[in-house]
C-alpha atoms as a PDB file:
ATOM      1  CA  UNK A   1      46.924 160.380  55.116  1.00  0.00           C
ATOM      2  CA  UNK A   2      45.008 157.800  53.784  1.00  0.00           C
ATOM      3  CA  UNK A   3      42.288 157.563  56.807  1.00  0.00           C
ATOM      4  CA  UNK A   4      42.000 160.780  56.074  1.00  0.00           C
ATOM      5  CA  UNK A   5      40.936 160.981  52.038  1.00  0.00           C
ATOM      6  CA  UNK A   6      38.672 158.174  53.224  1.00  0.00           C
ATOM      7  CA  UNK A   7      37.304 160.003  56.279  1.00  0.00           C
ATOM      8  CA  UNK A   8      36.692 163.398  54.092  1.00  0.00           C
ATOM      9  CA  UNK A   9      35.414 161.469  51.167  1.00  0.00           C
ATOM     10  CA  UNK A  10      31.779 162.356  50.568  1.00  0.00           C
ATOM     11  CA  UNK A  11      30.584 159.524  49.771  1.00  0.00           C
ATOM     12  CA  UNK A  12      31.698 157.986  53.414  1.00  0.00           C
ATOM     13  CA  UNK A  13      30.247 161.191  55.351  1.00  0.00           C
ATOM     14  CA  UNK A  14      26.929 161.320  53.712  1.00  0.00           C
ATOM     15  CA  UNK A  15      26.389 157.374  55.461  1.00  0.00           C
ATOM     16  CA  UNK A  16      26.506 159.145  58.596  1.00  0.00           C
ATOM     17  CA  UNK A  17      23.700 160.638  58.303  1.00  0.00           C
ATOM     18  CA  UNK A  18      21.448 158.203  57.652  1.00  0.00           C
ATOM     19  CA  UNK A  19      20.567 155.145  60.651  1.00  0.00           C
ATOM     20  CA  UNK A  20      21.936 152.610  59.190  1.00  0.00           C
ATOM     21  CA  UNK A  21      24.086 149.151  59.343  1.00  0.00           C
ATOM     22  CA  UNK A  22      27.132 151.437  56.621  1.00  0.00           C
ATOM     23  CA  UNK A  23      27.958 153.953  58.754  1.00  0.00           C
ATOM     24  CA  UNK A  24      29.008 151.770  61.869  1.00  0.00           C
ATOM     25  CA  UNK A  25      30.537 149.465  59.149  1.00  0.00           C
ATOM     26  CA  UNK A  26      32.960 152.735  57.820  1.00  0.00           C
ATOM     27  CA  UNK A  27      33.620 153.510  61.147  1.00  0.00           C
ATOM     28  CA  UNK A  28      35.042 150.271  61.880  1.00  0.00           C
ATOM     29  CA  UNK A  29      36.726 150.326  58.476  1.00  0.00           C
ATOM     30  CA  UNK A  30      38.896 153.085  59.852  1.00  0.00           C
ATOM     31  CA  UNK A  31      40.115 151.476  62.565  1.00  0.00           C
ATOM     32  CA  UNK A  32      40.463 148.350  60.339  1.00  0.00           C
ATOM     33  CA  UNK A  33      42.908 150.203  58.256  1.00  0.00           C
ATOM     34  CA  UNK A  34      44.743 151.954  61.083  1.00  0.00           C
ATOM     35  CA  UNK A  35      45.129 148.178  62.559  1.00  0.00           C
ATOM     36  CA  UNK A  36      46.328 146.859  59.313  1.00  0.00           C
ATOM     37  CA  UNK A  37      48.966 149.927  58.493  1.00  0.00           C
ATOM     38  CA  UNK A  38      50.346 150.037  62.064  1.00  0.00           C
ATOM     39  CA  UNK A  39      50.731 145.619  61.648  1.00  0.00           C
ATOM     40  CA  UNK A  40      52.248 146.373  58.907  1.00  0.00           C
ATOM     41  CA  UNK A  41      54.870 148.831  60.406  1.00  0.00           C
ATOM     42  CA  UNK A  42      55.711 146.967  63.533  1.00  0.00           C
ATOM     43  CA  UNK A  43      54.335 143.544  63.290  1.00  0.00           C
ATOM     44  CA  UNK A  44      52.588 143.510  66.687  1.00  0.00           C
ATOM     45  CA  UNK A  45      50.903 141.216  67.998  1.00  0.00           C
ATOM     46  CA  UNK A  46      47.846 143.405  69.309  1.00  0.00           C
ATOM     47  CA  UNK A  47      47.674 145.056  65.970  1.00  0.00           C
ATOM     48  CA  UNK A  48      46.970 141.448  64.912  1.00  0.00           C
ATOM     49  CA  UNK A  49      44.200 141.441  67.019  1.00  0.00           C
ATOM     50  CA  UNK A  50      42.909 144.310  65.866  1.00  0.00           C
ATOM     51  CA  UNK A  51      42.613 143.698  62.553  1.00  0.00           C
ATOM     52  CA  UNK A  52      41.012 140.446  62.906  1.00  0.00           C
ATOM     53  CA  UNK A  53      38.413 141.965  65.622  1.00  0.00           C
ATOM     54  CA  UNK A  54      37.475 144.999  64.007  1.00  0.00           C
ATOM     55  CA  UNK A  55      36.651 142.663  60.330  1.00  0.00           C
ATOM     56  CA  UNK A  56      34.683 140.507  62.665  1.00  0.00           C
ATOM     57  CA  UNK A  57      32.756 142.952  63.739  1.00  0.00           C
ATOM     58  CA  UNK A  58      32.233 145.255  60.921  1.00  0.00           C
ATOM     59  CA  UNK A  59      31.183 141.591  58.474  1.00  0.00           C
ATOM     60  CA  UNK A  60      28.511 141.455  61.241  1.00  0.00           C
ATOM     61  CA  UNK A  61      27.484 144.925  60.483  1.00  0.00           C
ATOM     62  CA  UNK A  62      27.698 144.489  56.622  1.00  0.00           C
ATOM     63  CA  UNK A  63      28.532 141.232  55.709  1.00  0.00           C
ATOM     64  CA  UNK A  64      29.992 142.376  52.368  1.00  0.00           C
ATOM     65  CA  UNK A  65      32.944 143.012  54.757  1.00  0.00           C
ATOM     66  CA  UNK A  66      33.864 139.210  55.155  1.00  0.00           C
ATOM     67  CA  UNK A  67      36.166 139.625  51.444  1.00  0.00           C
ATOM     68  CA  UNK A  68      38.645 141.539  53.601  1.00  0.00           C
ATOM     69  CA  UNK A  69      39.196 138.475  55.432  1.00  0.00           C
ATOM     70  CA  UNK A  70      40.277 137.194  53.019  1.00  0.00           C
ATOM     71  CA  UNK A  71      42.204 139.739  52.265  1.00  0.00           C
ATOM     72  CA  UNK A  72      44.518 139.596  55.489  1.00  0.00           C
ATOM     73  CA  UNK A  73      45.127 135.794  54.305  1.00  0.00           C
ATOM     74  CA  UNK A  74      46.629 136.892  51.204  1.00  0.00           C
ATOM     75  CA  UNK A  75      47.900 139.826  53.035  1.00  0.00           C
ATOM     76  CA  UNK A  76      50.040 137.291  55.598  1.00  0.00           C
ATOM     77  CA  UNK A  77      51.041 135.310  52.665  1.00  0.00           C
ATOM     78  CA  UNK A  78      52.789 137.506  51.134  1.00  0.00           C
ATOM     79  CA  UNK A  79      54.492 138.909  53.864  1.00  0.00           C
ATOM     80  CA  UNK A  80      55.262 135.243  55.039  1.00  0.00           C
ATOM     81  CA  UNK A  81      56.981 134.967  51.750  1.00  0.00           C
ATOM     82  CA  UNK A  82      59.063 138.068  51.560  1.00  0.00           C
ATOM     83  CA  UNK A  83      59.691 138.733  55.133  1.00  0.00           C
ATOM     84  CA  UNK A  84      61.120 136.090  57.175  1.00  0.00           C
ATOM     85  CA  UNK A  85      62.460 138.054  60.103  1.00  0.00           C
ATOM     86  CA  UNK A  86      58.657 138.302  60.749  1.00  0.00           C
ATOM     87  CA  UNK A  87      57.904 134.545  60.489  1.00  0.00           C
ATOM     88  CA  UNK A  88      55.988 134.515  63.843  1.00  0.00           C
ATOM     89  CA  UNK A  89      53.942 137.388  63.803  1.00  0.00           C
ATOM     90  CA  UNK A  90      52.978 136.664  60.491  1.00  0.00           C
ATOM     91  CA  UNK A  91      51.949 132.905  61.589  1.00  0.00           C
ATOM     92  CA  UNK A  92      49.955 134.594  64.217  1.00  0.00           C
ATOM     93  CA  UNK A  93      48.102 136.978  61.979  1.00  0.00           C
ATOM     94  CA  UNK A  94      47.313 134.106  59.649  1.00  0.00           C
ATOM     95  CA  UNK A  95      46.147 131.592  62.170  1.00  0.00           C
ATOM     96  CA  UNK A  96      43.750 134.099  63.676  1.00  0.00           C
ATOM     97  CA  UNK A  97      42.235 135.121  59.777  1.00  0.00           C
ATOM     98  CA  UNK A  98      41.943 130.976  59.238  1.00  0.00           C
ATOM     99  CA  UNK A  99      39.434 131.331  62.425  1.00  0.00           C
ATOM    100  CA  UNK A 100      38.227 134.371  61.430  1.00  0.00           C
ATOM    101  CA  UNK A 101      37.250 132.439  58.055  1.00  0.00           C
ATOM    102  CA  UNK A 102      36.079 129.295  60.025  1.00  0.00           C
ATOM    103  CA  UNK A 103      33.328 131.400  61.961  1.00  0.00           C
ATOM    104  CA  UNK A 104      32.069 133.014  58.826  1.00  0.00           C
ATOM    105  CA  UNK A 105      31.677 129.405  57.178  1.00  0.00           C
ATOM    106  CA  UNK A 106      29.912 128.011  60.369  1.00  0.00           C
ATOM    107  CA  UNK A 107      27.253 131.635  60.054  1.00  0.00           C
ATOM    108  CA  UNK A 108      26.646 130.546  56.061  1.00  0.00           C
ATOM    109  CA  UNK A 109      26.143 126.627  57.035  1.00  0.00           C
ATOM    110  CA  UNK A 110      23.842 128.150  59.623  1.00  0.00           C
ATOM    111  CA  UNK A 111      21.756 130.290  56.972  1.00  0.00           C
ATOM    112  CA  UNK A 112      22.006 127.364  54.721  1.00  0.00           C
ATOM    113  CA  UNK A 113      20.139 125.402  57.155  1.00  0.00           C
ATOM    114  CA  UNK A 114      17.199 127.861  58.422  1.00  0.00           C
ATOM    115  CA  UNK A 115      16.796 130.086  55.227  1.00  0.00           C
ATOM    116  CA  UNK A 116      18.424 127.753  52.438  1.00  0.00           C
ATOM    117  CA  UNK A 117      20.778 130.312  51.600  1.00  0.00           C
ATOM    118  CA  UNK A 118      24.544 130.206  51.887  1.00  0.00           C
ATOM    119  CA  UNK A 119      25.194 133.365  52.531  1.00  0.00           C
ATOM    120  CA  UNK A 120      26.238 135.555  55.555  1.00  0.00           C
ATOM    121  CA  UNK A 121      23.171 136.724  55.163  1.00  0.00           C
ATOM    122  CA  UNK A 122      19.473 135.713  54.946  1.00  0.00           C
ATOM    123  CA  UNK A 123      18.578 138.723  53.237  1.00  0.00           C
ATOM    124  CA  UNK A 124      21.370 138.314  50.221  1.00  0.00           C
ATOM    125  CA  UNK A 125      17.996 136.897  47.981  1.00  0.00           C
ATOM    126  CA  UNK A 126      16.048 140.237  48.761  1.00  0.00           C
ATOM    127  CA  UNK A 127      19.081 142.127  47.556  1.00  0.00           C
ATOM    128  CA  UNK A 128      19.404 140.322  44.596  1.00  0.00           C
ATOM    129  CA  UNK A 129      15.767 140.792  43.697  1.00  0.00           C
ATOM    130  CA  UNK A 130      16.255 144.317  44.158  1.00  0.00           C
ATOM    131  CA  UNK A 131      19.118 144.886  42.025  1.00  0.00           C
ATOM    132  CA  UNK A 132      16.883 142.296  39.329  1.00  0.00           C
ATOM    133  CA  UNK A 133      14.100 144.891  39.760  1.00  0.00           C
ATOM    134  CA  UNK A 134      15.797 148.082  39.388  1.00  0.00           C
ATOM    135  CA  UNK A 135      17.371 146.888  36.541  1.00  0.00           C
ATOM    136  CA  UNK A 136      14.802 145.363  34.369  1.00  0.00           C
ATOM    137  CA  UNK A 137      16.486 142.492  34.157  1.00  0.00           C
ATOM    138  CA  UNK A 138      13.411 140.445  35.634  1.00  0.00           C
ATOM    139  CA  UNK A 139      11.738 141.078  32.242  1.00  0.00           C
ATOM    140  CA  UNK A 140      14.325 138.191  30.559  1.00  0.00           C
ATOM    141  CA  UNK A 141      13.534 135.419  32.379  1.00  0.00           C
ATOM    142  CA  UNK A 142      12.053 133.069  30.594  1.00  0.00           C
ATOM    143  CA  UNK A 143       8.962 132.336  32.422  1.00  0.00           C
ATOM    144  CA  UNK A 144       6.280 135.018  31.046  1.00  0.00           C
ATOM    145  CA  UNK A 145       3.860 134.415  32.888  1.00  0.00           C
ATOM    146  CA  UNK A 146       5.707 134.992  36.342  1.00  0.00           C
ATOM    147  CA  UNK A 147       7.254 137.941  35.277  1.00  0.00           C
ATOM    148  CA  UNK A 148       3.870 139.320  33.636  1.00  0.00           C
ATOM    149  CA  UNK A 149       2.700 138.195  37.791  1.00  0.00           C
ATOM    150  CA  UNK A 150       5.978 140.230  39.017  1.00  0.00           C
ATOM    151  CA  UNK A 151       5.596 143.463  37.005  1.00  0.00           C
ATOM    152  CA  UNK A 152       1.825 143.587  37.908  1.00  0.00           C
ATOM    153  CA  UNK A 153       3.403 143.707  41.644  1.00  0.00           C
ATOM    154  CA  UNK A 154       5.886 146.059  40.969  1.00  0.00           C
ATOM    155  CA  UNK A 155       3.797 148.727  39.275  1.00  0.00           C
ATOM    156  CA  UNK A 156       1.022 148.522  41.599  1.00  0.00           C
ATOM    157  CA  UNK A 157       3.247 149.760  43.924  1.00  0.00           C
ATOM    158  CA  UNK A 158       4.636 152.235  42.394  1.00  0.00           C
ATOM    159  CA  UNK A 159       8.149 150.857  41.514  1.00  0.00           C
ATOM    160  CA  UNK A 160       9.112 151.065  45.074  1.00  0.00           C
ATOM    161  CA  UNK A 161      11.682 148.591  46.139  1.00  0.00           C
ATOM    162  CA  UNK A 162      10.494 148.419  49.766  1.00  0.00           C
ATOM    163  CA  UNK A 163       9.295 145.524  51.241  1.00  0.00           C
ATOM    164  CA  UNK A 164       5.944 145.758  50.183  1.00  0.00           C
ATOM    165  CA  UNK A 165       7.230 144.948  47.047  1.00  0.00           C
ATOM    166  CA  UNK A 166      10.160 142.394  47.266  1.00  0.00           C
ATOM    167  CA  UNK A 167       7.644 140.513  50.027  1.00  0.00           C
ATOM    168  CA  UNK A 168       4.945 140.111  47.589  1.00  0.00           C
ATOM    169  CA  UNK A 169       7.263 139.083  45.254  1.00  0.00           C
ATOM    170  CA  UNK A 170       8.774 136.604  47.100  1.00  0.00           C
ATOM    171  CA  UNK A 171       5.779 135.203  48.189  1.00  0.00           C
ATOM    172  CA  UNK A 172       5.023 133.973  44.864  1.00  0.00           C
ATOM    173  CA  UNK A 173       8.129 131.186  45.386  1.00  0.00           C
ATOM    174  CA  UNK A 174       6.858 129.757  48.522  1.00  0.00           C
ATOM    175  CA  UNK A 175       4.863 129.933  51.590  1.00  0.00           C
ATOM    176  CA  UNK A 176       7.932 129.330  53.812  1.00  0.00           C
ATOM    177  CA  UNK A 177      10.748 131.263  54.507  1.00  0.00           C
ATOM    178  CA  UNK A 178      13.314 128.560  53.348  1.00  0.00           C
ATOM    179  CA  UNK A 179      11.478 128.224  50.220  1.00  0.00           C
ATOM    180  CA  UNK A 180      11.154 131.832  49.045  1.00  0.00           C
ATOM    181  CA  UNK A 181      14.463 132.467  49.559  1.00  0.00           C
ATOM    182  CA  UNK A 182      15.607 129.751  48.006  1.00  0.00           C
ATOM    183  CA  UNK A 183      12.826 130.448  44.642  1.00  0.00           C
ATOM    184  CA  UNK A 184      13.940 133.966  44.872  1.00  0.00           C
ATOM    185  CA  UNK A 185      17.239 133.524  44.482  1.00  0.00           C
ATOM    186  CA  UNK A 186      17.427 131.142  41.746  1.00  0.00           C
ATOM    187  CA  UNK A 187      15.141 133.244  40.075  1.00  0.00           C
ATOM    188  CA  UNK A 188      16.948 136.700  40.650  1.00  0.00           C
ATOM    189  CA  UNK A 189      20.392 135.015  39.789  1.00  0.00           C
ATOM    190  CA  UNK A 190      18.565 133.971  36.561  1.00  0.00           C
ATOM    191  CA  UNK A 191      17.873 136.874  35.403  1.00  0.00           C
ATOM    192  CA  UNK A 192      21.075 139.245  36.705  1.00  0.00           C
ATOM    193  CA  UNK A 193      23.149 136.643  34.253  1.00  0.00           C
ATOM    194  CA  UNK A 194      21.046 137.741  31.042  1.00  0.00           C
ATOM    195  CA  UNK A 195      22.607 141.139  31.483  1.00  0.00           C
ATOM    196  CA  UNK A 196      25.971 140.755  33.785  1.00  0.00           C
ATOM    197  CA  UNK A 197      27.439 144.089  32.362  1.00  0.00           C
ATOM    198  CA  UNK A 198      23.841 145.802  32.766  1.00  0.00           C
ATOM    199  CA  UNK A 199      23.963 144.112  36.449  1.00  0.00           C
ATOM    200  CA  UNK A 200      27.716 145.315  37.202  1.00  0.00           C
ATOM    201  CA  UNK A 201      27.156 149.029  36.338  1.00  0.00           C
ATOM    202  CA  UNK A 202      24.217 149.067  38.140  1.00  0.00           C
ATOM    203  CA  UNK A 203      26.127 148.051  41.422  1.00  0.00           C
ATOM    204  CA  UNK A 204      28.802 150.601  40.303  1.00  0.00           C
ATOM    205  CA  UNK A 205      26.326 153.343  39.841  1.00  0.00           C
ATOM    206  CA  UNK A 206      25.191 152.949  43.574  1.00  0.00           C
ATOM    207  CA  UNK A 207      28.822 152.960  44.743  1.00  0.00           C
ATOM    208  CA  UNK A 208      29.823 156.223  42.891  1.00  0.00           C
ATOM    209  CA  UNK A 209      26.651 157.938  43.619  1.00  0.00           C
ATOM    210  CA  UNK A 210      26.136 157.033  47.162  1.00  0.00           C
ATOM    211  CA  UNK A 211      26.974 160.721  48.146  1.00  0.00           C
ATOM    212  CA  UNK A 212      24.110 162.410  45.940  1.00  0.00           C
ATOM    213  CA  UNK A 213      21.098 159.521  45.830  1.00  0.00           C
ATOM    214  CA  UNK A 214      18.710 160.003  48.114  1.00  0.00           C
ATOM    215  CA  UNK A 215      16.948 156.769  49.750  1.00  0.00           C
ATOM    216  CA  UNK A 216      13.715 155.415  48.814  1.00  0.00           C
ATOM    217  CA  UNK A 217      12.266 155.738  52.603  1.00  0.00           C
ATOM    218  CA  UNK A 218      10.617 152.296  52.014  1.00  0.00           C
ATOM    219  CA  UNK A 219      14.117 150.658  50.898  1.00  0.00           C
ATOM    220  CA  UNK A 220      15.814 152.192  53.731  1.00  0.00           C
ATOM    221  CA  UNK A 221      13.663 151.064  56.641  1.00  0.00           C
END
């Protein structure tokens, strides 16, 4: 029942029509839940498997996925706690999510080597520049005269949050890779905590609205 309110929801279907990364990551999140009900029912050991496979594979897709791992620690925990008939397939479960958590932390030490980021993902600063665009929010920093610099940018291109934009942008911080992710990310996180409620709905308002907004073609590509 509840794969399918998730697999009816508009919101999910209208990610199916567009090519990209979110609508193999849903698709995986259906079999992640299937995986994670049926553990829950019979405690196998290849439902185990499953779960911890398909949040591999769907983090890879979107890393924003990796907090479910997470998740299936706190998950085995608990059930570790109340449920000690189950003490072995729950000891599975969790030594397979402690791996699962190891290889994410070996991909962020990786980023945080080559692009300076931790992250799961090198392009976590562009996001974060985005979200710092299309909320004003760049305006507050403190430094004038790079923001007077950045809104120059961002009007002459018609307050498009493609890569023309966020490029130019973050090609002010650096002429390396390393370095303007690591200047654009300081300066985007600088200016998302002048307004963390203005920052939080605006990351609500894509979630909830997913099914109606249309994509900016140049954000999308």
């Amino acid at each position: 029942v509840i794969l399918l309110f998730y697999g009816c929801s508009p919101a999910i279907i209208s990610w199916n029509t567009i090519i990209l990364s979110e609508s193999l990551t849903l698709s995986l999140t259906v079999f992640f839940i299937y995986f994670t009900v049926r553990w829950l029912t019979y405690f196998e050991n290849r439902s185990a498997i499953g779960i911890v496979v398909t949040c591999f594979l769907a983090t890879m897709t979107k890393t924003a996925f990796f907090v479910y791992g997470i998740a299936i620690i706190c998950l085995a925990l608990l059930v570790l706690l109340c449920n000690k008939e189950k003490k072995k397939q729950t000891i599975f479960l969790l030594t397979l999510s402690v791996l699962l958590l190891l290889s994410f932390l070996i991909q962020c030490t990786y980023n945080y080597i080559h692009c300076g980021l931790f992250s799961m993902s090198y392009l976590s600063s562009r996001h974060s520049l985005v979200h710092a665009l299309r909320t004003g929010l760049y305006l507050n920093h403190p430094d004038k005269q790079l923001v007077s610099v950045i809104d120059t940018i961002y009007t002459d291109n018609d307050y498009s949050l493609g890569y023309n934009t966020t490029s130019a942008v973050m090609a002010l911080f650096g002429e390396s890779w390393k370095e303007q992710n690591i200047g654009t990310s300081a300066f985007a996180k600088e200016c998302l905590m002048t307004g963390p409620f203005q920052y939080f709905c605006d990351l609500a308002q894509n979630m909830l609205f997913a099914c109606v907004r249309k994509f900016d073609h140049d954000y999308s590509a």
